[in-house]
N, C-alpha and C. Protein backbone atom coordinates (compact mmCIF):
# COMPACT_ATOMS: atom_id res chain seq x y z
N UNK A 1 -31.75 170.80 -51.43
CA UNK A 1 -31.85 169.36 -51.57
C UNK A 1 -30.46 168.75 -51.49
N UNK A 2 -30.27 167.74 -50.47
CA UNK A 2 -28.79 167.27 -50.41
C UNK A 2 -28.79 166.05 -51.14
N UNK A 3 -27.59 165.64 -52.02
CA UNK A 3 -27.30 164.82 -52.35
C UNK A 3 -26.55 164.10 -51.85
N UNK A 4 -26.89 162.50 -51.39
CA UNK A 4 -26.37 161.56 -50.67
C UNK A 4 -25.42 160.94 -51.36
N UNK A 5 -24.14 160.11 -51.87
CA UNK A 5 -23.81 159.53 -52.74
C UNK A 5 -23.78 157.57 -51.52
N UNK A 6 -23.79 156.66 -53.08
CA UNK A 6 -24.18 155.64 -52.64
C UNK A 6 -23.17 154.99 -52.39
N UNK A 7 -22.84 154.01 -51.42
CA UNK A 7 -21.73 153.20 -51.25
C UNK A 7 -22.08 151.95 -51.58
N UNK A 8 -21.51 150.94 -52.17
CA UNK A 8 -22.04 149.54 -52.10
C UNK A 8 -21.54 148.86 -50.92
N UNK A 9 -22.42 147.88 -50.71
CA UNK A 9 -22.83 147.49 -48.91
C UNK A 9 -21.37 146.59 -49.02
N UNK A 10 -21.17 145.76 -49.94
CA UNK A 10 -20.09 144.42 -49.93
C UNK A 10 -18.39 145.21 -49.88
N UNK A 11 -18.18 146.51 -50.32
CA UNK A 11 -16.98 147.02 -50.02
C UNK A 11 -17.04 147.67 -49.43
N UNK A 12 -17.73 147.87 -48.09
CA UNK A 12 -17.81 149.38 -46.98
C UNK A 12 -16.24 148.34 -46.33
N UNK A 13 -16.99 147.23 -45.70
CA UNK A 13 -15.92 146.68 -44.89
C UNK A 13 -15.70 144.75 -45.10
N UNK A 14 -15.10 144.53 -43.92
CA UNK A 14 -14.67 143.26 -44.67
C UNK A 14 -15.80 142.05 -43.57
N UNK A 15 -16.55 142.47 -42.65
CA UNK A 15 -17.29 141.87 -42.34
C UNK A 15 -18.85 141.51 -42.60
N UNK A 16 -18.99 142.95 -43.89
CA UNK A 16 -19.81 142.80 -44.48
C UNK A 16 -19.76 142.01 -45.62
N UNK A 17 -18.51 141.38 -46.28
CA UNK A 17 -18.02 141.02 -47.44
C UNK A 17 -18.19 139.47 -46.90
N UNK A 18 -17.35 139.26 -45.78
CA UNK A 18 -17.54 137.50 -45.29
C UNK A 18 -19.00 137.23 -44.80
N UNK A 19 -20.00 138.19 -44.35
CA UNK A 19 -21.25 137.91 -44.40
C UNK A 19 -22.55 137.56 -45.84
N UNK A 20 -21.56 138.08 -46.51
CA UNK A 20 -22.30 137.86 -47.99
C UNK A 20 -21.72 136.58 -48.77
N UNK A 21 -20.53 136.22 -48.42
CA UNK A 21 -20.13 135.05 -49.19
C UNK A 21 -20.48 133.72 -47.88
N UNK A 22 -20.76 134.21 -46.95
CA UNK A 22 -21.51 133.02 -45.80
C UNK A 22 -23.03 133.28 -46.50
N UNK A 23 -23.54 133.83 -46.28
CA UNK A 23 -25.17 133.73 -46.96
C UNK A 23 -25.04 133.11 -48.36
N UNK A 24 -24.26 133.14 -49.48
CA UNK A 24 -24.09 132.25 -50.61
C UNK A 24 -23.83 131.06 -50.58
N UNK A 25 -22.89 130.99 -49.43
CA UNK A 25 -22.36 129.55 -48.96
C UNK A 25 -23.48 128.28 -48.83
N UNK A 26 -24.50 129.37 -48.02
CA UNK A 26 -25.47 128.65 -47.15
C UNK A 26 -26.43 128.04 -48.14
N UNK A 27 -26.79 128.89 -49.12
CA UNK A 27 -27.86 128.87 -50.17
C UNK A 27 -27.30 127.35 -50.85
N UNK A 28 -26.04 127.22 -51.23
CA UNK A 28 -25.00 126.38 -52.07
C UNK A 28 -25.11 124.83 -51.60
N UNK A 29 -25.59 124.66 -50.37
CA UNK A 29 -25.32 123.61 -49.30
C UNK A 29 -26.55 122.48 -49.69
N UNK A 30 -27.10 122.49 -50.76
CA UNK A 30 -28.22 121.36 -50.75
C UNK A 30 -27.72 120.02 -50.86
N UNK A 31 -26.41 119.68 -51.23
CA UNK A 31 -25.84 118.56 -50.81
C UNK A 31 -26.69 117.32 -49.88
N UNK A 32 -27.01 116.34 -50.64
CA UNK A 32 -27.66 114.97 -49.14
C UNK A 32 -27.07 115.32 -48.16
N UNK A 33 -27.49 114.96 -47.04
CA UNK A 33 -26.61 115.37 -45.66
C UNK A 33 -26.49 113.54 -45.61
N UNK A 34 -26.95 112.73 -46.43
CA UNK A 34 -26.60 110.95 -45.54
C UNK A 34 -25.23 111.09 -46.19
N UNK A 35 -24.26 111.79 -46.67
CA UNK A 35 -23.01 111.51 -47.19
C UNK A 35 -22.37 111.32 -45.63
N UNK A 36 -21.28 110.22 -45.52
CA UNK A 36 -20.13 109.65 -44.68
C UNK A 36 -19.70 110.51 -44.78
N UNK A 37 -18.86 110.94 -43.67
CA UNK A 37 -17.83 112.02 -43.79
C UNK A 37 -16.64 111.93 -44.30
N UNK A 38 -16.44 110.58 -44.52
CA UNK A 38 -14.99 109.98 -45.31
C UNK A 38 -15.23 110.54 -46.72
N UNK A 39 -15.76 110.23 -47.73
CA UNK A 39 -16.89 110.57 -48.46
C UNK A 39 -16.89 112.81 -48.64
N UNK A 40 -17.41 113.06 -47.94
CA UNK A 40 -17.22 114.69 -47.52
C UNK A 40 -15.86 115.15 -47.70
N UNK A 41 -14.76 114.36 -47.24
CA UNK A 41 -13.33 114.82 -47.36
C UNK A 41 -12.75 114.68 -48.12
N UNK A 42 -13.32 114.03 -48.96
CA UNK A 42 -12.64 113.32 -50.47
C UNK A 42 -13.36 114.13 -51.58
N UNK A 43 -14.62 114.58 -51.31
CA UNK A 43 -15.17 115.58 -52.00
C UNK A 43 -14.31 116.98 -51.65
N UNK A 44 -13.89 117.34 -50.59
CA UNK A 44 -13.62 118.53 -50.00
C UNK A 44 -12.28 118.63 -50.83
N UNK A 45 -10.94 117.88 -51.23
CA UNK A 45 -10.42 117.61 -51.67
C UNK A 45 -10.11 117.69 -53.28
N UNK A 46 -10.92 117.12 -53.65
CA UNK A 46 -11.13 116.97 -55.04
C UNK A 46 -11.66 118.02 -55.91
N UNK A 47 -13.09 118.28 -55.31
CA UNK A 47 -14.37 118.86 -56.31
C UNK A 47 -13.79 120.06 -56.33
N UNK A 48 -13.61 121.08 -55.43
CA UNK A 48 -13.05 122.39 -55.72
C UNK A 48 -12.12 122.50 -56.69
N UNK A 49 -10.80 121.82 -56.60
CA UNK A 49 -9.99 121.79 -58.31
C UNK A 49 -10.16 121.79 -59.44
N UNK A 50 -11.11 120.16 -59.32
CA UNK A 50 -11.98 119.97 -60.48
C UNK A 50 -12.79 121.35 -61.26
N UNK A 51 -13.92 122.32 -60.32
CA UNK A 51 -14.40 123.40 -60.83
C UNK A 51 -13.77 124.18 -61.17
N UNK A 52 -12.37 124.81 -60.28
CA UNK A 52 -11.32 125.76 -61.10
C UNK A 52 -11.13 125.34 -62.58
N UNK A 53 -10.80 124.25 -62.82
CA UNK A 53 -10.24 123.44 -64.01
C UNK A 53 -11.48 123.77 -64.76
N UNK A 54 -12.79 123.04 -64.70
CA UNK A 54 -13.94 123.50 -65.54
C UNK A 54 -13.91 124.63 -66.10
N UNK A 55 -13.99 125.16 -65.59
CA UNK A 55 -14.36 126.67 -65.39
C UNK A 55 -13.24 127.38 -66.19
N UNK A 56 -12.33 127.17 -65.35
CA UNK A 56 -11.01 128.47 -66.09
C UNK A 56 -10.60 127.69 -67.56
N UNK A 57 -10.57 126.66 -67.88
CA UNK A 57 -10.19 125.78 -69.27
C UNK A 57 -11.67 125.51 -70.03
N UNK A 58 -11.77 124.81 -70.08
CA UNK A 58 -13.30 124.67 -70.30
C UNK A 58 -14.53 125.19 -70.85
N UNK A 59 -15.03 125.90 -69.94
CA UNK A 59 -15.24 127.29 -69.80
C UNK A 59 -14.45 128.43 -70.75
N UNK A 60 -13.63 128.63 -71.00
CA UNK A 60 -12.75 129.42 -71.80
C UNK A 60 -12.64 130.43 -70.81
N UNK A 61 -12.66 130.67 -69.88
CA UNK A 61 -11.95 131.76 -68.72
C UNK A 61 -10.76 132.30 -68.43
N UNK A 62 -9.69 131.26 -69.40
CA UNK A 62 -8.77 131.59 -69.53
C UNK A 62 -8.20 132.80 -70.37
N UNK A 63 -9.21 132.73 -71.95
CA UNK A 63 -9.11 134.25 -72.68
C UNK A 63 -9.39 135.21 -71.89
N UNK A 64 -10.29 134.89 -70.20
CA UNK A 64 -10.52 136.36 -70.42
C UNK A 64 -9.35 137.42 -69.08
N UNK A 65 -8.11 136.10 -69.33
CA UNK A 65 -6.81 136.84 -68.66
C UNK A 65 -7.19 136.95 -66.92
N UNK A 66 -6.85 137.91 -66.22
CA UNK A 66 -6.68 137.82 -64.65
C UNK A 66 -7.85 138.08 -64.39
N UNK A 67 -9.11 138.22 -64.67
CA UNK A 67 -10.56 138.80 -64.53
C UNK A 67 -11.07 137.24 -64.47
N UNK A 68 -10.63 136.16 -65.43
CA UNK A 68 -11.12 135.02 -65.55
C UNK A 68 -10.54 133.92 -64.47
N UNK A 69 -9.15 134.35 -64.11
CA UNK A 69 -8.83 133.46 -63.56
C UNK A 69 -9.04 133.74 -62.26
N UNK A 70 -9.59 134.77 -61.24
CA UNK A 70 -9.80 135.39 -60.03
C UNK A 70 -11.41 134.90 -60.41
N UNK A 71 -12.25 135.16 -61.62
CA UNK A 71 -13.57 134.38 -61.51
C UNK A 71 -13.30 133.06 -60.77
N UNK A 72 -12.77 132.41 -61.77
CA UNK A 72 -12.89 130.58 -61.72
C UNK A 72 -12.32 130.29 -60.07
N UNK A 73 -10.93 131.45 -59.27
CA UNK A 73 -10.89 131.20 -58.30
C UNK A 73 -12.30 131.23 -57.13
N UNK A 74 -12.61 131.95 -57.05
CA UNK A 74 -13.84 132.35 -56.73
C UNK A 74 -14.81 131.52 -56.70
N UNK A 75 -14.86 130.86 -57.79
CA UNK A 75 -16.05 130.02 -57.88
C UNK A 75 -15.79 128.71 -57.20
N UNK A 76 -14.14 128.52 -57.27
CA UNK A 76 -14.01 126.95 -56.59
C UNK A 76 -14.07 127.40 -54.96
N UNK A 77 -13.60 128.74 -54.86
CA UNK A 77 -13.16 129.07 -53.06
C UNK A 77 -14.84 128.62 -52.32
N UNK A 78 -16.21 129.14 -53.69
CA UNK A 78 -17.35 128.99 -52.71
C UNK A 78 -17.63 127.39 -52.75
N UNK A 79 -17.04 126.84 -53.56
CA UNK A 79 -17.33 125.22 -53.52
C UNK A 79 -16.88 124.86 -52.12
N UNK A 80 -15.60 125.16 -52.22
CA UNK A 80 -14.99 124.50 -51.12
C UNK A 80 -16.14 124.91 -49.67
N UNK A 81 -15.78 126.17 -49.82
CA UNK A 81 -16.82 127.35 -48.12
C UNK A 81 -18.10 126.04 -48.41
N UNK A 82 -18.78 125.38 -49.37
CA UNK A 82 -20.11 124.98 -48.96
C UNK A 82 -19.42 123.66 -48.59
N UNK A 83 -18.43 122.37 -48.45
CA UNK A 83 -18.28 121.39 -48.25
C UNK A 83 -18.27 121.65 -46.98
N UNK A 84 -17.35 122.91 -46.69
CA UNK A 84 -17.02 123.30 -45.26
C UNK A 84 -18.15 123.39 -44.24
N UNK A 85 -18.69 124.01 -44.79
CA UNK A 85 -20.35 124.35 -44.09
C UNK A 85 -20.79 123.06 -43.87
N UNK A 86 -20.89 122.10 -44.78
CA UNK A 86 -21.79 120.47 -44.90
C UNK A 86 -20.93 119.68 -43.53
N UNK A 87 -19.53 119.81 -43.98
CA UNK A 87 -18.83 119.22 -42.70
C UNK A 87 -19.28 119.82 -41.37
N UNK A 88 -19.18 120.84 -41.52
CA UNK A 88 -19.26 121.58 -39.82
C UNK A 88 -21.03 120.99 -39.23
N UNK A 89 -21.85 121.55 -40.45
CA UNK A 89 -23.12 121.02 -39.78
C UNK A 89 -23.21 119.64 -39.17
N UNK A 90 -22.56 118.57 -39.89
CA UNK A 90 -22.87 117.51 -39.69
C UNK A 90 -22.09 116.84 -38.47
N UNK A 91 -20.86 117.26 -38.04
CA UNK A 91 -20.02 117.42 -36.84
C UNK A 91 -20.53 117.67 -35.24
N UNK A 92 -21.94 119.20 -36.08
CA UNK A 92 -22.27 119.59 -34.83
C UNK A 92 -23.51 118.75 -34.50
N UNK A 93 -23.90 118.07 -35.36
CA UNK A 93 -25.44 116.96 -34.78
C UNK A 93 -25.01 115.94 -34.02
């Protein structure tokens, strides 16, 4: 009987890694689409900081040292990836 050992799919490689944070992205995107795009850029701008700040202060993410603060990054990088997504869709109509 051979034993297989398991790899997880998100660190084999790095195109499997930007395919999984695009499928989160996508999920993230319920945003109105009637937003102006003036509007979109000023969100694009803003809101991502704002959530670091939530999040890493706030939140108390800060006790939990470089684990917390690579969270809270993380969490604003997918804010931003979904404005990005909202812009691009709405560009391409």
């Amino acid at each position: 009987m051979k034993i297989y050992k398991r790899k997880a799919i998100s660190e084999n490689n790095i195109s499997s890694r930007i395919e999984k944070i695009n499928n989160e992205t996508e999920q993230q995107d319920n945003i109105p689409k009637i937003i102006s795009n003036y509007k979109l850029f000023i969100k694009l701008v803003f809101i991502p900081p704002m959530v670091f700040i939530n999040d890493y202060i706030f939140h108390l993410n800060i006790i939990n040292g470089w684990s917390g603060y690579y969270d809270s990054k993380s969490k604003s990088f997918r804010k931003f990836l979904s404005y990005c997504k909202i812009i691009e869709k709405s560009k391409m109509k």
